[in-house]
C-alpha atoms as a PDB file:
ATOM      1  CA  UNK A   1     -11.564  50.905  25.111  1.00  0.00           C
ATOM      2  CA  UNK A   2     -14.041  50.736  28.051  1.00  0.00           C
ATOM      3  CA  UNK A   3     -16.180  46.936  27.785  1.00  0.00           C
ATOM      4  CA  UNK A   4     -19.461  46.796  26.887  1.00  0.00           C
ATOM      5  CA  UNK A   5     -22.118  44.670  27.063  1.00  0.00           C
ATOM      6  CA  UNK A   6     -22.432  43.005  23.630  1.00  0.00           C
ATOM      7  CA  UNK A   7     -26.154  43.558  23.815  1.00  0.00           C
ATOM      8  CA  UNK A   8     -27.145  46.526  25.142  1.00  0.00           C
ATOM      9  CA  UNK A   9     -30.764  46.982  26.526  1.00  0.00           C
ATOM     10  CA  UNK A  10     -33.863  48.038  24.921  1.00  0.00           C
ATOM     11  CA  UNK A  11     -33.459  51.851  26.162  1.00  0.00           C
ATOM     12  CA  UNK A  12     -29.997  52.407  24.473  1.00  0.00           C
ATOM     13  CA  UNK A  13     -30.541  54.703  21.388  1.00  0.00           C
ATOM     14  CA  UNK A  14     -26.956  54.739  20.247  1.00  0.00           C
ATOM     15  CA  UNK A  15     -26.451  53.068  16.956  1.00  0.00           C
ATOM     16  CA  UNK A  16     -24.493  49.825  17.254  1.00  0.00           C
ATOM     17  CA  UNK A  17     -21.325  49.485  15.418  1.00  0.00           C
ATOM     18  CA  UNK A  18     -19.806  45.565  15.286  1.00  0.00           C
ATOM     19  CA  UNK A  19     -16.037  44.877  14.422  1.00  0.00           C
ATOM     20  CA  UNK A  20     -15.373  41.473  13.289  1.00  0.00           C
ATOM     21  CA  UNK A  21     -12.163  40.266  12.478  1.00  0.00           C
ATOM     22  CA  UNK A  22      -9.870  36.805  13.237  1.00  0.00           C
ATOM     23  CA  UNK A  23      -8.250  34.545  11.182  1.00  0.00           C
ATOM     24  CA  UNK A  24      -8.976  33.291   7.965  1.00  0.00           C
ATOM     25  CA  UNK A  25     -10.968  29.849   8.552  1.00  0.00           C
ATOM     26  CA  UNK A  26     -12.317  30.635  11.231  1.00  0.00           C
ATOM     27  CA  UNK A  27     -15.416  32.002  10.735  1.00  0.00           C
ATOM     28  CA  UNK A  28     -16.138  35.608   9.982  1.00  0.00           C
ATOM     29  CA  UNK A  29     -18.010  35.041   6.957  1.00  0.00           C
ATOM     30  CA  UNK A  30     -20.581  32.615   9.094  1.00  0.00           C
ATOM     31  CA  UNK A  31     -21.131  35.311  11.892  1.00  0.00           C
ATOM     32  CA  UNK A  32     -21.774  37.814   9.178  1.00  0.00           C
ATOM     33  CA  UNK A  33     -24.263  35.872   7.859  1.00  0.00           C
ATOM     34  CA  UNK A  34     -26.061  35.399  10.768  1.00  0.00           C
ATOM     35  CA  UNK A  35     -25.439  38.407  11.654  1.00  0.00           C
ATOM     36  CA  UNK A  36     -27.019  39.486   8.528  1.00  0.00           C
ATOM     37  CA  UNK A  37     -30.227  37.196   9.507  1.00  0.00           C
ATOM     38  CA  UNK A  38     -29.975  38.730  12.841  1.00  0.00           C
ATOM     39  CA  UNK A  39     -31.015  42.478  11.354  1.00  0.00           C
ATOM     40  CA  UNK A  40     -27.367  43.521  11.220  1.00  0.00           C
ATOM     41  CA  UNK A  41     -26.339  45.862   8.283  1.00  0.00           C
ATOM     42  CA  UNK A  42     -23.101  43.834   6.923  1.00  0.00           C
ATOM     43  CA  UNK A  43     -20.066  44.712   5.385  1.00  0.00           C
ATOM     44  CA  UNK A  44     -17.503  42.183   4.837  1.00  0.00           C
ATOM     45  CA  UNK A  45     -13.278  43.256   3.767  1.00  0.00           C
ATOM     46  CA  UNK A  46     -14.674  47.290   3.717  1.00  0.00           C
ATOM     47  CA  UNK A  47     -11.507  49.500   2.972  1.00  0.00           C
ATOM     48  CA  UNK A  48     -10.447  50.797   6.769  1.00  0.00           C
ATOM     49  CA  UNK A  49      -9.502  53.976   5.557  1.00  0.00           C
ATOM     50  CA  UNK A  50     -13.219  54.732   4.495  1.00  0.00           C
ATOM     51  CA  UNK A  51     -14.181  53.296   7.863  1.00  0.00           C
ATOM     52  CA  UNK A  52     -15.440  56.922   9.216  1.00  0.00           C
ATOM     53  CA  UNK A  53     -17.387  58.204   6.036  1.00  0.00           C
ATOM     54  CA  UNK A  54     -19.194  54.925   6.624  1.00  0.00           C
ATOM     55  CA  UNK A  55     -20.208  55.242   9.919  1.00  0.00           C
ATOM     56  CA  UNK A  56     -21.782  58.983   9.267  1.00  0.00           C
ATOM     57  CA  UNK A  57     -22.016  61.661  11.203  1.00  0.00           C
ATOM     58  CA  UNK A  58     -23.066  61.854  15.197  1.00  0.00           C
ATOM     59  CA  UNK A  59     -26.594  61.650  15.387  1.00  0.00           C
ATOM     60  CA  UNK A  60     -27.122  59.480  11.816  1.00  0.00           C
ATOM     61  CA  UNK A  61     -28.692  56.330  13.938  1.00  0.00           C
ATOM     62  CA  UNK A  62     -29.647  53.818  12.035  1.00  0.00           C
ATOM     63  CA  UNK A  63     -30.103  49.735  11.533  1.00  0.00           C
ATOM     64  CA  UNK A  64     -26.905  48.266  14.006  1.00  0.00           C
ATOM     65  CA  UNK A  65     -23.910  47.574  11.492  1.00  0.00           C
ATOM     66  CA  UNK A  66     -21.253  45.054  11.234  1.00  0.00           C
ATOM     67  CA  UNK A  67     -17.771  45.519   9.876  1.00  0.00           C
ATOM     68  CA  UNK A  68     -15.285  42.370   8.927  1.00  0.00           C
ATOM     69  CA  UNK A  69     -12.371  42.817   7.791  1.00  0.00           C
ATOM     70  CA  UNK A  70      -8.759  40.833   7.813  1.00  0.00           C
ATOM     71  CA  UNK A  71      -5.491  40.277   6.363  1.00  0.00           C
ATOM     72  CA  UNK A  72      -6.556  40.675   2.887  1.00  0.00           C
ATOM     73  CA  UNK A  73      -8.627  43.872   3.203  1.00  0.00           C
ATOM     74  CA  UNK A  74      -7.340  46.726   1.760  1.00  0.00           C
ATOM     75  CA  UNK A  75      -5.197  48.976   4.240  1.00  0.00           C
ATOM     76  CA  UNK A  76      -5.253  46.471   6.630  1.00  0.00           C
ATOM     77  CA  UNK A  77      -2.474  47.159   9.684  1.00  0.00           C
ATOM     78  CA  UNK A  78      -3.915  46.206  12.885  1.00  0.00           C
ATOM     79  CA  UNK A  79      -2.420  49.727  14.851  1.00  0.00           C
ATOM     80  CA  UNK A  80      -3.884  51.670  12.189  1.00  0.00           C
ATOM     81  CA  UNK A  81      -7.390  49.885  13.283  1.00  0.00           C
ATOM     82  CA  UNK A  82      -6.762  50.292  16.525  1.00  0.00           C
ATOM     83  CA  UNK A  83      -5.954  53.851  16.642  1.00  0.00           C
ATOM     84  CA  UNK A  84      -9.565  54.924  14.193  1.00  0.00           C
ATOM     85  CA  UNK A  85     -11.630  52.669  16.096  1.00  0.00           C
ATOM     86  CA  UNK A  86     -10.953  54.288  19.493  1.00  0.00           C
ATOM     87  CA  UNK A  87     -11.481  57.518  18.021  1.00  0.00           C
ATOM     88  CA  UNK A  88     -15.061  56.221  17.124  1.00  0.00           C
ATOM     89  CA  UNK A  89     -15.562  55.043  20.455  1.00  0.00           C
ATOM     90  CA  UNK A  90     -15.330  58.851  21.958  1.00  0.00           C
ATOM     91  CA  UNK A  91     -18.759  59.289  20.292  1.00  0.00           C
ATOM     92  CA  UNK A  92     -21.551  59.099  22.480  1.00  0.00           C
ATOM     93  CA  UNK A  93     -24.062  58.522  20.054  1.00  0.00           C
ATOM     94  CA  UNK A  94     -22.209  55.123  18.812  1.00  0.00           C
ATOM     95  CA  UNK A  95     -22.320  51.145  21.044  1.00  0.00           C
ATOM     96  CA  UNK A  96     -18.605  49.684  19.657  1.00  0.00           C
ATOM     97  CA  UNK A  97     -17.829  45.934  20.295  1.00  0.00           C
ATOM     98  CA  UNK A  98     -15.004  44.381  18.660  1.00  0.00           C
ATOM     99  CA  UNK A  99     -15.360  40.462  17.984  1.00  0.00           C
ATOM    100  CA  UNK A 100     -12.112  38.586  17.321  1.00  0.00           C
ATOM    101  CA  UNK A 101     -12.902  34.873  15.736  1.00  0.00           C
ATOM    102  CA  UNK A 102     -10.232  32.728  16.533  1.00  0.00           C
ATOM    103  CA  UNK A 103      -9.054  28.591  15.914  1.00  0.00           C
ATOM    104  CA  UNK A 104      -6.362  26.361  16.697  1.00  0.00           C
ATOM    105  CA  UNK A 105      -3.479  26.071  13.994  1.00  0.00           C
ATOM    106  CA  UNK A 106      -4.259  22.691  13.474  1.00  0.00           C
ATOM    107  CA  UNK A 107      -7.951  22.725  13.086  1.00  0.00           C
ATOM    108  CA  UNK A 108      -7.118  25.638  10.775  1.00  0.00           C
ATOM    109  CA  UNK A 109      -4.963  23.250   8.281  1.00  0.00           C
ATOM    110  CA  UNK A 110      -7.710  20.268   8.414  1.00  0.00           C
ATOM    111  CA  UNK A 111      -9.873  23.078   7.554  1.00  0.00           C
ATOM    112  CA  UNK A 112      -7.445  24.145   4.450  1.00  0.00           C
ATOM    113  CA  UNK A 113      -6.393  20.475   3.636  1.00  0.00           C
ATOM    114  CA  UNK A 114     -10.083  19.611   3.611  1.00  0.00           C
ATOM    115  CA  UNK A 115     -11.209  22.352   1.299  1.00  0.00           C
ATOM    116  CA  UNK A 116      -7.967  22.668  -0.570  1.00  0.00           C
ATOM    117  CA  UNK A 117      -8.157  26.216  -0.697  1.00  0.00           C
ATOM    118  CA  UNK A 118      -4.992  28.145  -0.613  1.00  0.00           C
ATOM    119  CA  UNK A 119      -4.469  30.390   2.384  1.00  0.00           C
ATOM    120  CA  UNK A 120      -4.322  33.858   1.998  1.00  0.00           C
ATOM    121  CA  UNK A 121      -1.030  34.703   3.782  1.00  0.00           C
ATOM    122  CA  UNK A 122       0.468  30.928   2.526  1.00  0.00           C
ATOM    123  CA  UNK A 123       1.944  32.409  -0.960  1.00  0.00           C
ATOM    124  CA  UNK A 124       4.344  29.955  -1.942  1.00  0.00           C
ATOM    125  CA  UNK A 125       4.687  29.048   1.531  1.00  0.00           C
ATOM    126  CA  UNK A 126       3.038  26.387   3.415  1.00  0.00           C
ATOM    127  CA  UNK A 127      -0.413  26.667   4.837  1.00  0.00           C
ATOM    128  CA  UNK A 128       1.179  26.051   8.425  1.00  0.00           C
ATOM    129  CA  UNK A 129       4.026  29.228   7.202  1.00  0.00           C
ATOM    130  CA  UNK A 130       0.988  31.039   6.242  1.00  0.00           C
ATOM    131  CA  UNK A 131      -1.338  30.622   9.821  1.00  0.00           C
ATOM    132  CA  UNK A 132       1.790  31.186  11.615  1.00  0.00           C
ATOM    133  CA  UNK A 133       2.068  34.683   9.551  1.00  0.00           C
ATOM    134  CA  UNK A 134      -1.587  35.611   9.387  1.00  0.00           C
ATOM    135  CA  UNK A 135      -1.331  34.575  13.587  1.00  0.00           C
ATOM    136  CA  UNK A 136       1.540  37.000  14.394  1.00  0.00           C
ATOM    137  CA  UNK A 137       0.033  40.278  12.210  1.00  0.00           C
ATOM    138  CA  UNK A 138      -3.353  39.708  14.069  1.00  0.00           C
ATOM    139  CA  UNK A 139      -2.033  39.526  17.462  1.00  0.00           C
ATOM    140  CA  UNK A 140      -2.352  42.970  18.435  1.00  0.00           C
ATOM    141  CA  UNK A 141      -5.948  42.975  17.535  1.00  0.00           C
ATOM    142  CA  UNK A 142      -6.820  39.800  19.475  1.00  0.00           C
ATOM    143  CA  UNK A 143      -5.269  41.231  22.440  1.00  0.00           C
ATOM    144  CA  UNK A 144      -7.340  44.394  22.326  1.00  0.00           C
ATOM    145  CA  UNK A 145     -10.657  42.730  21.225  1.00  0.00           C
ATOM    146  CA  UNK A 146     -13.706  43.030  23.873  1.00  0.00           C
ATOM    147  CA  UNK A 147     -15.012  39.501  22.511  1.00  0.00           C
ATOM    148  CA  UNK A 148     -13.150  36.804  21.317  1.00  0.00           C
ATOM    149  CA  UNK A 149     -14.464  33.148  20.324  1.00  0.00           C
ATOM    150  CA  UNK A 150     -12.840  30.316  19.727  1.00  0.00           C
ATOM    151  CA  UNK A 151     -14.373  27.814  16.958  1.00  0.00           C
ATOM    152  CA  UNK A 152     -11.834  24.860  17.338  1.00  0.00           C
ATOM    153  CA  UNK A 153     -14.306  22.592  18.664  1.00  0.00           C
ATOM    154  CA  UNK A 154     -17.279  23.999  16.992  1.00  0.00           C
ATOM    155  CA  UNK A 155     -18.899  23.648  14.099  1.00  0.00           C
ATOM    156  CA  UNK A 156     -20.630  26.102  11.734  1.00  0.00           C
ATOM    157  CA  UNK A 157     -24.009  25.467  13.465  1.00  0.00           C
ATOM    158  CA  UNK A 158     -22.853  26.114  16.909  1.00  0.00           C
ATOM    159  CA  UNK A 159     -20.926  28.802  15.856  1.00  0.00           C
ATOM    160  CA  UNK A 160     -24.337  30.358  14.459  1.00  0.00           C
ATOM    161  CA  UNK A 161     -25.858  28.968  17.854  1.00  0.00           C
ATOM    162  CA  UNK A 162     -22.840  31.425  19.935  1.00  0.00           C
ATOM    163  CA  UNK A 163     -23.373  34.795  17.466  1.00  0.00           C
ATOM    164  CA  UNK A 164     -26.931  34.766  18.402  1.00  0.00           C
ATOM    165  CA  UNK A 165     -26.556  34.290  21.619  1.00  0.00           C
ATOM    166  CA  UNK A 166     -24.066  37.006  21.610  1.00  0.00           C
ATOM    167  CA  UNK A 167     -25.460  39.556  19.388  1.00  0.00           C
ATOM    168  CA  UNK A 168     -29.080  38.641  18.904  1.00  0.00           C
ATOM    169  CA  UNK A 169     -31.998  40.402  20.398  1.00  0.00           C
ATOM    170  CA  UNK A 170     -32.772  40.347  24.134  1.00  0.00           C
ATOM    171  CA  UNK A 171     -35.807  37.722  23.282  1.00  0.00           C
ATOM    172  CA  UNK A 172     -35.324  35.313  20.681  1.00  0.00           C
ATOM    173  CA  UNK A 173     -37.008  35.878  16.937  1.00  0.00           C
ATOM    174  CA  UNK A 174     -39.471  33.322  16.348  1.00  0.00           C
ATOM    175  CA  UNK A 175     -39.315  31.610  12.446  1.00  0.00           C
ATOM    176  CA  UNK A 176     -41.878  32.524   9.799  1.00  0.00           C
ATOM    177  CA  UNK A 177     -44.510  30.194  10.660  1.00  0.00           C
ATOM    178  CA  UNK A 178     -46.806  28.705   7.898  1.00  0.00           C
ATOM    179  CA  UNK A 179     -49.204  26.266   8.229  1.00  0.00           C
ATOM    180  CA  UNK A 180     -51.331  24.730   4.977  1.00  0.00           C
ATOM    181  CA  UNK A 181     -53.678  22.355   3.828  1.00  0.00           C
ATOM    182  CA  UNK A 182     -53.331  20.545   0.689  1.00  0.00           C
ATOM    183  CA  UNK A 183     -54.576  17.138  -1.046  1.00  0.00           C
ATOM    184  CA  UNK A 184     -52.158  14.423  -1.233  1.00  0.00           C
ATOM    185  CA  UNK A 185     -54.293  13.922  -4.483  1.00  0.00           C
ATOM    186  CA  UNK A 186     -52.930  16.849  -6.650  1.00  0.00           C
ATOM    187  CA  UNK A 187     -49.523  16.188  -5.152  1.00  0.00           C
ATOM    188  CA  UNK A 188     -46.999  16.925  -2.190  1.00  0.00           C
ATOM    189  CA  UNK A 189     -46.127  20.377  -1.102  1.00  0.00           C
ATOM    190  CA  UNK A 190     -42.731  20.437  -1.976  1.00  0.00           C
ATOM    191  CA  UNK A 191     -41.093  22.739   0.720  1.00  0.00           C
ATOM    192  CA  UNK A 192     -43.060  21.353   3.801  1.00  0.00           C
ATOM    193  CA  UNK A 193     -40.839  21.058   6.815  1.00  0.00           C
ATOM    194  CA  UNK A 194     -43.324  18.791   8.647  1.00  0.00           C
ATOM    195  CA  UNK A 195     -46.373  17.093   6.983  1.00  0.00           C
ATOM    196  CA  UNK A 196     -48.903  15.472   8.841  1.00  0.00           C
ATOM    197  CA  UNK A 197     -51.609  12.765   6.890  1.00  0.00           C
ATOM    198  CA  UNK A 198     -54.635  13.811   8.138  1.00  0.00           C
ATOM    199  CA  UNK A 199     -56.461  10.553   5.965  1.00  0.00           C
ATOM    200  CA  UNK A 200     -56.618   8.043   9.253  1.00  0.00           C
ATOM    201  CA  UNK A 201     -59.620  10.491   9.944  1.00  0.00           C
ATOM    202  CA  UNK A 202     -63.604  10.087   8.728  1.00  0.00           C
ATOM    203  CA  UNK A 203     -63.761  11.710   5.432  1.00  0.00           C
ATOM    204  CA  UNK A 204     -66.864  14.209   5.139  1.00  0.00           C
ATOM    205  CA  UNK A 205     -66.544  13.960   1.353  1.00  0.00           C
ATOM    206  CA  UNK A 206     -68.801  11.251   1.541  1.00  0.00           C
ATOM    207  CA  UNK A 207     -71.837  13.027   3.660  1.00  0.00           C
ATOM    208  CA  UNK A 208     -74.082  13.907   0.811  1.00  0.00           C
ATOM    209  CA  UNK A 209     -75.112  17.744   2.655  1.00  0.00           C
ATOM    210  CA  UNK A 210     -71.076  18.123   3.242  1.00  0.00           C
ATOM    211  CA  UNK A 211     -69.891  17.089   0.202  1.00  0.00           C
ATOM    212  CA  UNK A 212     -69.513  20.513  -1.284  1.00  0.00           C
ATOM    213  CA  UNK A 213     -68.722  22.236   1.820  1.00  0.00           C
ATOM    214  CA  UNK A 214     -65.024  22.708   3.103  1.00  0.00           C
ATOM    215  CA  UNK A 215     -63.149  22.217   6.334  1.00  0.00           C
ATOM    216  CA  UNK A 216     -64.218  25.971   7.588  1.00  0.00           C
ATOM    217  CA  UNK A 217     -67.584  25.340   7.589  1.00  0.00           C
ATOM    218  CA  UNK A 218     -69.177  24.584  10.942  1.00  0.00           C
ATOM    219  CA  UNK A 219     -70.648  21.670   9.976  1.00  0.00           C
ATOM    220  CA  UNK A 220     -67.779  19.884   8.502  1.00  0.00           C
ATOM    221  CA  UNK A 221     -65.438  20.639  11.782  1.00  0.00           C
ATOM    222  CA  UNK A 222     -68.493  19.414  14.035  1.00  0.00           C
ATOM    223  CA  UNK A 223     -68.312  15.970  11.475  1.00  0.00           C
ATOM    224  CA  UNK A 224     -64.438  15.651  11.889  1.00  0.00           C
ATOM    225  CA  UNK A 225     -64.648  16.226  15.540  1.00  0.00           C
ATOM    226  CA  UNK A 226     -66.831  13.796  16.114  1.00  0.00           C
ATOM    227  CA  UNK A 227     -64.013  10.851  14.780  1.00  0.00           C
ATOM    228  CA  UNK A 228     -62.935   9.618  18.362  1.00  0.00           C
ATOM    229  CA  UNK A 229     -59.450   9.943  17.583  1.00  0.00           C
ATOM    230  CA  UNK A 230     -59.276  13.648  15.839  1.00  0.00           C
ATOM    231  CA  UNK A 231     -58.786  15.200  19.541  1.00  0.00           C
ATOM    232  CA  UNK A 232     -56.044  12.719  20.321  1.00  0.00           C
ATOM    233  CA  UNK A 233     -54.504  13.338  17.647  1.00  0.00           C
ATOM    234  CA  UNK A 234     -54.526  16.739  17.575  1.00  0.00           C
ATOM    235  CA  UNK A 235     -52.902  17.252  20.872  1.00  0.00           C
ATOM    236  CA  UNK A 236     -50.183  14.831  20.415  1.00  0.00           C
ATOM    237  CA  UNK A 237     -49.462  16.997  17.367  1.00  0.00           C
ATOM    238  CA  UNK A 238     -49.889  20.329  18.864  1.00  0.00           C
ATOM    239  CA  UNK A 239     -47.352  18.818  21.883  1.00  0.00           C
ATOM    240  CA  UNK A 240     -45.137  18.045  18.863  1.00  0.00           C
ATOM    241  CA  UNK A 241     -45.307  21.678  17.729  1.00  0.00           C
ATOM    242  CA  UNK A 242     -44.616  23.550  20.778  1.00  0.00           C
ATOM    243  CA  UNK A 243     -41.681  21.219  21.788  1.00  0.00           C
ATOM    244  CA  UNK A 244     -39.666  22.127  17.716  1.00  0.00           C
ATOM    245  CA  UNK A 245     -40.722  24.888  16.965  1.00  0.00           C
ATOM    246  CA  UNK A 246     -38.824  27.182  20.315  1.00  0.00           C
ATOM    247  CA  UNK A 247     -35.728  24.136  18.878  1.00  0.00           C
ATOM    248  CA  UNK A 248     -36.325  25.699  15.146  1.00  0.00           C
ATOM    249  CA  UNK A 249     -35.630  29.276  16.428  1.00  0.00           C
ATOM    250  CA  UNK A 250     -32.846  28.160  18.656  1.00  0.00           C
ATOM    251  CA  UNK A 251     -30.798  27.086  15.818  1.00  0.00           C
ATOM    252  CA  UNK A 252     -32.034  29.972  13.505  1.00  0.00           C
ATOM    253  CA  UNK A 253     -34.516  28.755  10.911  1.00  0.00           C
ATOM    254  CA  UNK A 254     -36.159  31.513   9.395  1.00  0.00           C
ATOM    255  CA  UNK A 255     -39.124  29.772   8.070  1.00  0.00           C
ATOM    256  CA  UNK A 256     -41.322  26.375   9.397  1.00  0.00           C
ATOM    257  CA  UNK A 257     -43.951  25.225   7.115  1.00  0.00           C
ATOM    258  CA  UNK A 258     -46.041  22.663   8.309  1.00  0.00           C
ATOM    259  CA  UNK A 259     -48.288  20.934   6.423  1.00  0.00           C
ATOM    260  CA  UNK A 260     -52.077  19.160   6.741  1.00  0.00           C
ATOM    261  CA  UNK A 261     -52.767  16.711   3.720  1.00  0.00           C
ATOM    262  CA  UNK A 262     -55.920  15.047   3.309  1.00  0.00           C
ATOM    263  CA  UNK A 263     -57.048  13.133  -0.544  1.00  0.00           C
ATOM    264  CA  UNK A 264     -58.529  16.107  -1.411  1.00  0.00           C
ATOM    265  CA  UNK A 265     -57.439  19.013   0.483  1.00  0.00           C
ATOM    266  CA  UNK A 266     -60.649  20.500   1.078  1.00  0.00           C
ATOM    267  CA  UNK A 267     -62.366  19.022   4.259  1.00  0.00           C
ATOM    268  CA  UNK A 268     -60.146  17.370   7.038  1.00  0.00           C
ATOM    269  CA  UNK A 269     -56.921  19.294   6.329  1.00  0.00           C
ATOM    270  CA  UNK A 270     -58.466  22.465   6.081  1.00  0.00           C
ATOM    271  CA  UNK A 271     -60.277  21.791   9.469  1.00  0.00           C
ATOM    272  CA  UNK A 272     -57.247  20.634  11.077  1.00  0.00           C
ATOM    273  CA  UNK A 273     -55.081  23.133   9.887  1.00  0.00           C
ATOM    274  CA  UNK A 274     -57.315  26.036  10.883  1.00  0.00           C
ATOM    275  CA  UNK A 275     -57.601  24.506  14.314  1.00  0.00           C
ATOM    276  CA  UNK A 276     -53.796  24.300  14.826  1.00  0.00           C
ATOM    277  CA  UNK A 277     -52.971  27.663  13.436  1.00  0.00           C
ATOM    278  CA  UNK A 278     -55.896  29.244  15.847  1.00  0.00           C
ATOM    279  CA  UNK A 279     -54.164  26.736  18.697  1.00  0.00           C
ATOM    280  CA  UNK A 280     -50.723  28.182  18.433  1.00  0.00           C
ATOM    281  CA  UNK A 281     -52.040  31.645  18.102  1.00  0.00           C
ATOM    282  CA  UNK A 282     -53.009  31.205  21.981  1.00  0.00           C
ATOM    283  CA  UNK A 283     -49.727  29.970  22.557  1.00  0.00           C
ATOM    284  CA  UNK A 284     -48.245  33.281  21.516  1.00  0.00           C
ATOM    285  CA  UNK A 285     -47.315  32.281  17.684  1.00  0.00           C
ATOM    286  CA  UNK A 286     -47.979  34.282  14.918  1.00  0.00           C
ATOM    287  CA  UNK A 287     -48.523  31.703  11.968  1.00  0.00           C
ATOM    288  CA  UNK A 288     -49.688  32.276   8.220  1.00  0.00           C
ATOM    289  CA  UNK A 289     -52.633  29.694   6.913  1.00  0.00           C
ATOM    290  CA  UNK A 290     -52.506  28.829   3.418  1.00  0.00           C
ATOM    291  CA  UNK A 291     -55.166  26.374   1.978  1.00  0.00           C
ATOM    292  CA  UNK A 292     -53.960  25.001  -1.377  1.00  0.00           C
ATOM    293  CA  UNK A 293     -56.426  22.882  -2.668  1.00  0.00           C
ATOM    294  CA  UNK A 294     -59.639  24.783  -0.963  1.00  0.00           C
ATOM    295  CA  UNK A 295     -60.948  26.054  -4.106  1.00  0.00           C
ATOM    296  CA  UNK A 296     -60.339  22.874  -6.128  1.00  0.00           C
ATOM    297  CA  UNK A 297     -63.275  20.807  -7.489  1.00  0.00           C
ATOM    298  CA  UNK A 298     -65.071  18.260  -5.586  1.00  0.00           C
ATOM    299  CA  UNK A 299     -64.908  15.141  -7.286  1.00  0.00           C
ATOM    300  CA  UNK A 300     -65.356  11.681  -6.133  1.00  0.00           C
ATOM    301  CA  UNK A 301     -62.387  10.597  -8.642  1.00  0.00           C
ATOM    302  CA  UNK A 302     -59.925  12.350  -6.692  1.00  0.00           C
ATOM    303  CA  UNK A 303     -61.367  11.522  -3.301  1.00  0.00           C
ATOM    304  CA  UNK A 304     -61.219   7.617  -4.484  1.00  0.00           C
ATOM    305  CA  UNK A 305     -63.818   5.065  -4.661  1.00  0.00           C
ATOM    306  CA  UNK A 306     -66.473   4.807  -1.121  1.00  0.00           C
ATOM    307  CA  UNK A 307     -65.507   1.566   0.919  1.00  0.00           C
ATOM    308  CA  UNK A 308     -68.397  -1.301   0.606  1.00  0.00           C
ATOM    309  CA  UNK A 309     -71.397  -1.275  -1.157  1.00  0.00           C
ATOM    310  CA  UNK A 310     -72.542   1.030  -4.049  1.00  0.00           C
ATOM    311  CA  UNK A 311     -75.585   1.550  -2.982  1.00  0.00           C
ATOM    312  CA  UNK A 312     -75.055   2.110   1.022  1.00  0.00           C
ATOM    313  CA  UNK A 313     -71.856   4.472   1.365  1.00  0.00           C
ATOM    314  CA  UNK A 314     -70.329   3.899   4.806  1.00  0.00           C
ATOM    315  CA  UNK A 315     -70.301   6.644   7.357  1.00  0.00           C
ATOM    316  CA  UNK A 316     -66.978   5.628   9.226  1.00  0.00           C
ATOM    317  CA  UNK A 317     -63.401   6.103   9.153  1.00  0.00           C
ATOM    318  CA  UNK A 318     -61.108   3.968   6.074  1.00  0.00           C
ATOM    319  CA  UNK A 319     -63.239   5.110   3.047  1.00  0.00           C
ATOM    320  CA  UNK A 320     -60.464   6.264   0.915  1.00  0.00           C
ATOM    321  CA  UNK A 321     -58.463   4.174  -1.277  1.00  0.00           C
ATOM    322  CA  UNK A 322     -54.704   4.881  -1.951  1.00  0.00           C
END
């Protein structure tokens, strides 16, 4: 079979068809599953001799699709493969790669030793007998294979890191991308990647005309603005942002959630996290804004008692207690 490019460019209308095999412990199931993150249909130990109703007739198209299979599939023998898969490649409307995952014999037994699972191929031999076995069957396939990695030195992340490299889209997917306000108050938002305490800043809970107002009022960003250390601040953490975030998608996280707590959750983290999510829209993000505790009621319970007198409430920064 001709090689081709694992990733073909954006013009190509054939439907792409992805053969993964290797041995077992090496790492088929993880490029499935990223493969599977990646947009890929995925089909994992699919009986061969179905393999052509599956793929459809010329012309079907359709979402790119990924095939593993290996010593324990059913009607597994690696000529037999060989032979239907270069049939498939005659077709002009189909893009075939084959992927071979490979791994040293002895990285393959810590691998087995470590899990204690019993190799497929080992029987009542040894799980060294049962590689060597397993090696020999899948020889002719790793021979004819367009792509072949190796994962003795790497581990399941960088093996994740080399599928999407390999097989991913010609730009690389950004995560889902949340950003939220909430009041440390009413409690933590439990699946927050990153959380930032917005509370350092001057609280306009305590500014009688912005009391019942909210962070996305003009008037309330204008008060929060004015603290001379909101704008450092903010750009340290929008610096922050744009440095993880391109990291996030790099190693395949689907979904960032950053967080903006304030005591309440109405005023400063609602400002702030407006700001940042409008911020990174310019940068070319797409994120989702989510503002937990906006609708909650103001009360000066939850916001904690005013700093100094009671009759002369303070107008600076330090006037909640925790």
């Amino acid at each position: 079979m001709a090689t081709r490019s694992p990733t073909p460019s954006s013009s190509d209308t054939r439907q792409r068809l992805l053969f993964v095999t290797g041995l077992a412990g090496a790492g088929k199931s993880t490029a499935l599953d990223v493969l599977e993150d990646l947009g890929w249909e995925t089909i994992d130990n699919f009986p061969v001799r179905m393999l052509d109703r599956l793929v459809g007739e010329p012309g079907h198209g359709g979402a790119p699709l990924a095939i593993g299979f290996d010593s324990r599939t059913r009607g597994f023998v690696p000529h037999e493969i060989i032979t239907l898969i270069k049939q498939l490649a005659l077709r002009d409307d189909l893009d075939l790669t084959f992927l071979f995952i490979d791994c040293k014999t002895s990285e393959l037994e810590r691998r087995y030793n470590e899990t204690r699972r019993r190799h497929p191929m080992a029987q009542d031999r040894t799980v060294q007998e049962g590689i060597a076995a397993e090696r020999e069957l899948l020889e002719p396939l790793r021979r004819w294979a367009e792509v072949m990695v190796d994962t003795s030195e790497l581990t399941s992340n960088d093996l994740q890191t080399r599928i999407r490299e390999l097989f991913g889209k010609d730009h690389q997917a950004e995560p889902s991308l949340t950003i939220s306000s909430f009041g440390f108050a009413r409690g933590m938002p439990p699946l927050a990647d990153l959380v930032f305490d917005m509370r350092f800043l001057d609280n306009p809970h305590w500014v009688e005309e912005l009391r019942d107002k909210t962070g996305l009022d003009q008037q309330v960003g204008e008060h929060i603005r004015k603290d001379p250390e909101f704008d450092t601040v903010f750009a340290q953490i929008k610096t922050l942002l744009l440095t993880v975030l391109p990291r996030y998608a790099a190693q395949g996280k689907a979904y960032v959630h950053i967080a903006f707590g304030c005591t309440g959750g109405k005023h400063r983290s609602v400002f702030t996290a407006h700001s940042m999510a409008k911020a990174l829209r310019e940068e070319g993000f797409s994120p989702t804004v989510r503002h937990r505790n906006l609708s909650s009621r103001v009360a000066d319970a939850v916001e904690g008692p005013v700093t100094g007198t009671e009759d002369t409430p303070t107008t600076g920064p330090g006037r909640d207690t925790h």
